[in-house]
C-alpha atoms as a PDB file:
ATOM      1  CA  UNK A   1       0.000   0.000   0.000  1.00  0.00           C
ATOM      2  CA  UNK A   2       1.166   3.018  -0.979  1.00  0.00           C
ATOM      3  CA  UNK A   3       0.834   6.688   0.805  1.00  0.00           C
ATOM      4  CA  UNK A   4      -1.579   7.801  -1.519  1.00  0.00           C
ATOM      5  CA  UNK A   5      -3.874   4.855  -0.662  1.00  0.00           C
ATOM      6  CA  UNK A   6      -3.449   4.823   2.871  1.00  0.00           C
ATOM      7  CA  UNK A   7      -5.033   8.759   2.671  1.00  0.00           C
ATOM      8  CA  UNK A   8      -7.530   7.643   0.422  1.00  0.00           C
ATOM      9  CA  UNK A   9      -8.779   4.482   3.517  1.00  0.00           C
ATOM     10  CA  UNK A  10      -7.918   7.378   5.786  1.00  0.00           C
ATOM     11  CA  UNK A  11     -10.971   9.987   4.118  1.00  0.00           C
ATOM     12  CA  UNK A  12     -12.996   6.960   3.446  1.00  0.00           C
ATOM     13  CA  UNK A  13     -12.921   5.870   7.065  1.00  0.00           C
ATOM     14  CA  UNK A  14     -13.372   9.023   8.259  1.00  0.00           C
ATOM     15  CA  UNK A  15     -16.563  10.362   6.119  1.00  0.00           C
ATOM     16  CA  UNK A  16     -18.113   6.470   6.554  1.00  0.00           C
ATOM     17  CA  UNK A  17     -17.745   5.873  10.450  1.00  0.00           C
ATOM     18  CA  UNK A  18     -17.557   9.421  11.660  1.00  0.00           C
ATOM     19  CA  UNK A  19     -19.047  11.251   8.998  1.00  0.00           C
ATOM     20  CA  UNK A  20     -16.780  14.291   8.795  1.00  0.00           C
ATOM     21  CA  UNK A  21     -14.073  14.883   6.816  1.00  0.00           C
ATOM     22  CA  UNK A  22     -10.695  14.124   7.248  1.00  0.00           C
ATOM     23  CA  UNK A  23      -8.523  17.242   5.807  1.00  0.00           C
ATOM     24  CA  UNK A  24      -5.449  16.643   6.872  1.00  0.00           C
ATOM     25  CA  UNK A  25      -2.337  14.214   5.887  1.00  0.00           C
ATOM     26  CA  UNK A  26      -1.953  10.297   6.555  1.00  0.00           C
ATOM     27  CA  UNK A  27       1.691   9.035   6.413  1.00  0.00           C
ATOM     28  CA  UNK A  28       3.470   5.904   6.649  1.00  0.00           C
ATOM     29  CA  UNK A  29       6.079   6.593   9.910  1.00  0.00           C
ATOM     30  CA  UNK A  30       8.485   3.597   9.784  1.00  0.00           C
ATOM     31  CA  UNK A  31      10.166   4.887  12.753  1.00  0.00           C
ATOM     32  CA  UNK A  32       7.280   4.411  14.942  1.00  0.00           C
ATOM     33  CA  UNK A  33       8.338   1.295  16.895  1.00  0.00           C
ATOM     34  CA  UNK A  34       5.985   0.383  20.086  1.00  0.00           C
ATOM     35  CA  UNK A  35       2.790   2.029  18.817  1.00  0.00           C
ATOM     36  CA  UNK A  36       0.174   1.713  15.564  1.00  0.00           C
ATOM     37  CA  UNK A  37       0.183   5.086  15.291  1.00  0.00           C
ATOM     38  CA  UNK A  38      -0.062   8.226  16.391  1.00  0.00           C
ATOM     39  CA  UNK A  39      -1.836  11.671  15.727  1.00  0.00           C
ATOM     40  CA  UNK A  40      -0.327  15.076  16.188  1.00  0.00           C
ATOM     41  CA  UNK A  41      -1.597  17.553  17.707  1.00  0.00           C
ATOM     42  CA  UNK A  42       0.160  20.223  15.960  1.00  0.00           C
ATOM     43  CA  UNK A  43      -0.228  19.543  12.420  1.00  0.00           C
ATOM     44  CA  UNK A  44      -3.174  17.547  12.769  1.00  0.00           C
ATOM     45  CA  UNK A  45      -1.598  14.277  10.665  1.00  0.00           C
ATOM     46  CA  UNK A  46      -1.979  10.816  11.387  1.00  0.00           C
ATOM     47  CA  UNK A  47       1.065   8.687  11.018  1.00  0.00           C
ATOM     48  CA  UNK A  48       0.823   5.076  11.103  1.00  0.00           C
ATOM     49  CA  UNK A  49       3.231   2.272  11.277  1.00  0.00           C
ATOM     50  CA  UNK A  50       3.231   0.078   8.326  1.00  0.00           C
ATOM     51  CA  UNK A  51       4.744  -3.222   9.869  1.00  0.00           C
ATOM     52  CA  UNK A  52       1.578  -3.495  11.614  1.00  0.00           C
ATOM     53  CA  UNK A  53      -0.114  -3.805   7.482  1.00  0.00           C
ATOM     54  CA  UNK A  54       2.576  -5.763   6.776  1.00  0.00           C
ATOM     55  CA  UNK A  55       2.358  -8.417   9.668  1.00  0.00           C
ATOM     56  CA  UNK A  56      -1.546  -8.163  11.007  1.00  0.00           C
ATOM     57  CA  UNK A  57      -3.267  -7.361   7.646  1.00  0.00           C
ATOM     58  CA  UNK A  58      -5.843  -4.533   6.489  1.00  0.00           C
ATOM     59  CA  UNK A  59      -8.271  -5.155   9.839  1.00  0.00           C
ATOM     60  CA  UNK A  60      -6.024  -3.986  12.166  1.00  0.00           C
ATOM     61  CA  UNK A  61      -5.063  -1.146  10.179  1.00  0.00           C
ATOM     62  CA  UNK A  62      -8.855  -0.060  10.128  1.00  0.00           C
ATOM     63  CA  UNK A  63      -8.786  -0.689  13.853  1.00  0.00           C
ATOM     64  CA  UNK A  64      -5.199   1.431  14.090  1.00  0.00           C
ATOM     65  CA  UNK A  65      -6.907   4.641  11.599  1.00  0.00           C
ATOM     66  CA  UNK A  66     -10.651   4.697  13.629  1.00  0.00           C
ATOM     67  CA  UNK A  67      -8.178   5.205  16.780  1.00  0.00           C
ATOM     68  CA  UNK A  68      -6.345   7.978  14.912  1.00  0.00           C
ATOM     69  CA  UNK A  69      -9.311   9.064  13.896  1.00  0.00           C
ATOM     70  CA  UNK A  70     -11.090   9.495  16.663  1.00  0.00           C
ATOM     71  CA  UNK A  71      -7.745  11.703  18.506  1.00  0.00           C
ATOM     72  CA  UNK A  72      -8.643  13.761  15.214  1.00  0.00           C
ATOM     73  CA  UNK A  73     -12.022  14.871  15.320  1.00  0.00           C
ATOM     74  CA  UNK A  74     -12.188  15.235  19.273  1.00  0.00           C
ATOM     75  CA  UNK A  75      -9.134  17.446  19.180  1.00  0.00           C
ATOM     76  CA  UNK A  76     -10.706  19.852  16.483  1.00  0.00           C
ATOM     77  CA  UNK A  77     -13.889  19.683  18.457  1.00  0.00           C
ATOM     78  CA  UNK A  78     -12.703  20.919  21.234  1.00  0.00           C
ATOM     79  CA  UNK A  79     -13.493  17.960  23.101  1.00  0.00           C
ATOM     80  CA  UNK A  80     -11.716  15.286  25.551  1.00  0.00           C
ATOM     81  CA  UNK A  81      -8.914  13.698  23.254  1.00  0.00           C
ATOM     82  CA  UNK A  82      -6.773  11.625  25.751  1.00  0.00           C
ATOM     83  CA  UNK A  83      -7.018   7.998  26.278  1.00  0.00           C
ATOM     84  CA  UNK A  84      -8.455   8.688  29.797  1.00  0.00           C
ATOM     85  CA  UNK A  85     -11.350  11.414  28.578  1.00  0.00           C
ATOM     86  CA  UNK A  86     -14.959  10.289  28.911  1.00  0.00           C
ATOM     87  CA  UNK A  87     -15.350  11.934  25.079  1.00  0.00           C
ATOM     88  CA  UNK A  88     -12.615   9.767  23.565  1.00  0.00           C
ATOM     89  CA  UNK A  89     -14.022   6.271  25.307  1.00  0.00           C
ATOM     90  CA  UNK A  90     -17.176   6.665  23.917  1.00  0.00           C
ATOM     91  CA  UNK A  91     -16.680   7.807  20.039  1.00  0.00           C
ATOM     92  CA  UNK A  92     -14.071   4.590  20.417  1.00  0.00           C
ATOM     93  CA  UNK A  93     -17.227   2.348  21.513  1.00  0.00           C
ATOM     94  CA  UNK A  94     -19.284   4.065  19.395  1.00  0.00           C
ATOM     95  CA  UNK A  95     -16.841   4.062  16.384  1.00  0.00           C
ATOM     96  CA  UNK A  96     -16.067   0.117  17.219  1.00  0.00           C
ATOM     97  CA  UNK A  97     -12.271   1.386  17.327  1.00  0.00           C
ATOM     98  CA  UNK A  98      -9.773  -0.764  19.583  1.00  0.00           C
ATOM     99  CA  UNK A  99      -8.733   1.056  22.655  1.00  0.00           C
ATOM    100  CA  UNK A 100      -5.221  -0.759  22.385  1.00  0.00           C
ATOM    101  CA  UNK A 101      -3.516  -2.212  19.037  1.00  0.00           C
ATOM    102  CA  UNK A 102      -1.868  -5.613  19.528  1.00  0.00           C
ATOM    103  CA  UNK A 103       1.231  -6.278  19.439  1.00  0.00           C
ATOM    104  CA  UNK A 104       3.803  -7.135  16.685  1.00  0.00           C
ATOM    105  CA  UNK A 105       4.528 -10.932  16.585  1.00  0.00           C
ATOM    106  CA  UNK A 106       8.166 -10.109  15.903  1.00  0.00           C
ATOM    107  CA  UNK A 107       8.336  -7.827  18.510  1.00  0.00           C
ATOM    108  CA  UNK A 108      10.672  -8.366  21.008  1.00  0.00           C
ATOM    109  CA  UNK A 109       9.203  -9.717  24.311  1.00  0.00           C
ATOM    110  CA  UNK A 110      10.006  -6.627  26.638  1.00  0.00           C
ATOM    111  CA  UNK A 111       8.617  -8.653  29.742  1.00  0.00           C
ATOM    112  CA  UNK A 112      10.985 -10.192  32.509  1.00  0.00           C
ATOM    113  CA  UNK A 113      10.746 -12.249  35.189  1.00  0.00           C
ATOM    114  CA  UNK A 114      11.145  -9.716  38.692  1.00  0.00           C
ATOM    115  CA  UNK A 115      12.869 -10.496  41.420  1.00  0.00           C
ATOM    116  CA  UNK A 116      11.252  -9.601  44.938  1.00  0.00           C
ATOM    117  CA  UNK A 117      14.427  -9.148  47.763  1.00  0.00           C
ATOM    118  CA  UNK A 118      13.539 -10.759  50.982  1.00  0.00           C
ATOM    119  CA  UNK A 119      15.111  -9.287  54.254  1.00  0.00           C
ATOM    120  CA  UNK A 120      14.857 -10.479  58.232  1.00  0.00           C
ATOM    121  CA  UNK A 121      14.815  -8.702  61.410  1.00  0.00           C
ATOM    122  CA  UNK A 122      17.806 -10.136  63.694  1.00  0.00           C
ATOM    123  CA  UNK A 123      16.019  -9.205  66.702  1.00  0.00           C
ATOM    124  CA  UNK A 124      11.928  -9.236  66.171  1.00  0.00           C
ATOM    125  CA  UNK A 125      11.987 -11.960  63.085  1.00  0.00           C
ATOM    126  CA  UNK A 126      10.156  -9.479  61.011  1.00  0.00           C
ATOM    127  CA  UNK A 127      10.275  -9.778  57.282  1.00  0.00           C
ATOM    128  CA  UNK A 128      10.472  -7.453  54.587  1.00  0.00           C
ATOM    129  CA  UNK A 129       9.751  -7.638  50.739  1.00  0.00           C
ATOM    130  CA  UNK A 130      11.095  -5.294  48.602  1.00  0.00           C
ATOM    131  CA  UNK A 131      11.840  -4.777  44.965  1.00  0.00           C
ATOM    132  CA  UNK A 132      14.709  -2.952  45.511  1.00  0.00           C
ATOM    133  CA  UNK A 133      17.877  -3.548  47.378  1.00  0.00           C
ATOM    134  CA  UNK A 134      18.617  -1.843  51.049  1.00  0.00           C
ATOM    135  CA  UNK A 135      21.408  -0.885  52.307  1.00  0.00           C
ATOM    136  CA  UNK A 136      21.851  -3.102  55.669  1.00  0.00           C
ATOM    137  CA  UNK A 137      24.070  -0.913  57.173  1.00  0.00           C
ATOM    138  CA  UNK A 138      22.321   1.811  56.981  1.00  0.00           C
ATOM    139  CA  UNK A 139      19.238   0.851  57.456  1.00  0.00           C
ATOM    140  CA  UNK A 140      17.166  -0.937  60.561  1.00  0.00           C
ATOM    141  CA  UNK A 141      13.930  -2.422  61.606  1.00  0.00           C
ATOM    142  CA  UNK A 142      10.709  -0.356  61.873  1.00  0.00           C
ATOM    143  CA  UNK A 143       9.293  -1.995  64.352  1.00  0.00           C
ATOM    144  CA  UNK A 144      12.222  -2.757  67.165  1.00  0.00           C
ATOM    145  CA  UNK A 145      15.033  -0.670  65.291  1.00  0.00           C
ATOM    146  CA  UNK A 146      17.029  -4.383  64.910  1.00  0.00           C
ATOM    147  CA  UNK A 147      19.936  -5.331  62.214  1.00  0.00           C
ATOM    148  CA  UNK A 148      18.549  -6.104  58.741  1.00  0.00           C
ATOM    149  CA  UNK A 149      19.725  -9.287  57.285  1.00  0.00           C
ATOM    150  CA  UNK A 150      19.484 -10.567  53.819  1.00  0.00           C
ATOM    151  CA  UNK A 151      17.504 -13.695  53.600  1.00  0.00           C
ATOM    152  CA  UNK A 152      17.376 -14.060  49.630  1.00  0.00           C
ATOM    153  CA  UNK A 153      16.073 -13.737  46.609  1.00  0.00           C
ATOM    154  CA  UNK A 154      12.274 -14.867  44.961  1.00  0.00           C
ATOM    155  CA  UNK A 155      11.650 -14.716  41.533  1.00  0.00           C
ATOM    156  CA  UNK A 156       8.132 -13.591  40.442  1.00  0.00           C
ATOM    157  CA  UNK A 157       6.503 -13.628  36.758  1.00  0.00           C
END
């Protein structure tokens, strides 16, 4: 697909399912990396990754350009434009646009297994959990002001 075509879907989508007009440009960004795409609020373009055509097809592109879309014609309303506005929720339901675009299948897998730190209390027995390391010497117990010791280490998914 070319640019040309994507701004002709782009008008199309936009006069069918929202039924204004879409005067503005749609561009293929292949520097966008974690997201579908993106509108900006300055120039009023939508730019739109093209790996997610490439590896998820035509429907997700729809889904990626109602999203857009709907940024678009709540920003010129003056309406709520953000993911979090009531405005923006509802034109999505109403629209039938994804909230969120899945992700690539060749996308790396950015999720890691955590590790939670487990420390004692010398004196009381107390235990922390913590997800960051403490420094044992400088820090003591809440409770009876004892010697923190390092117990170990649990990893969590």
């Amino acid at each position: 697909m070319e640019e040309t075509e994507l701004q002709d879907l782009v008008e199309r989508i936009s006069l069918n399912d929202f039924g204004k007009p879409f005067c503005h440009k749609a561009i293929f960004n292949n520097r966008l990396r974690s997201t579908g795409g993106r509108y900006l609020l300055r120039s009023h373009n939508i730019e739109i990754n093209k790996k997610y055509l490439e590896q998820l097809g035509q429907e997700e592109l729809i889904g990626i350009i109602k999203h857009e879309l709907c940024h678009y014609h709540l920003h010129l309303a003056g309406k709520g434009y953000k993911h979090r506005d009531a405005d923006f929720r509802a034109l999505l339901k109403k629209t039938g646009a994804p909230r969120f675009c899945n992700s690539l299948p060749d996308a790396p897998k950015r999720r890691t297994a955590k590790k939670i730190l487990l420390y004692k209390c010398s004196s009381c027995g107390l235990q922390y959990k913590r997800k960051r390391s403490i420094n044992t010497t400088r820090y003591v117990c809440g409770k009876c002001r004892g010697r923190l010791v390092k117990v170990g280490e649990v990893q969590v998914q």
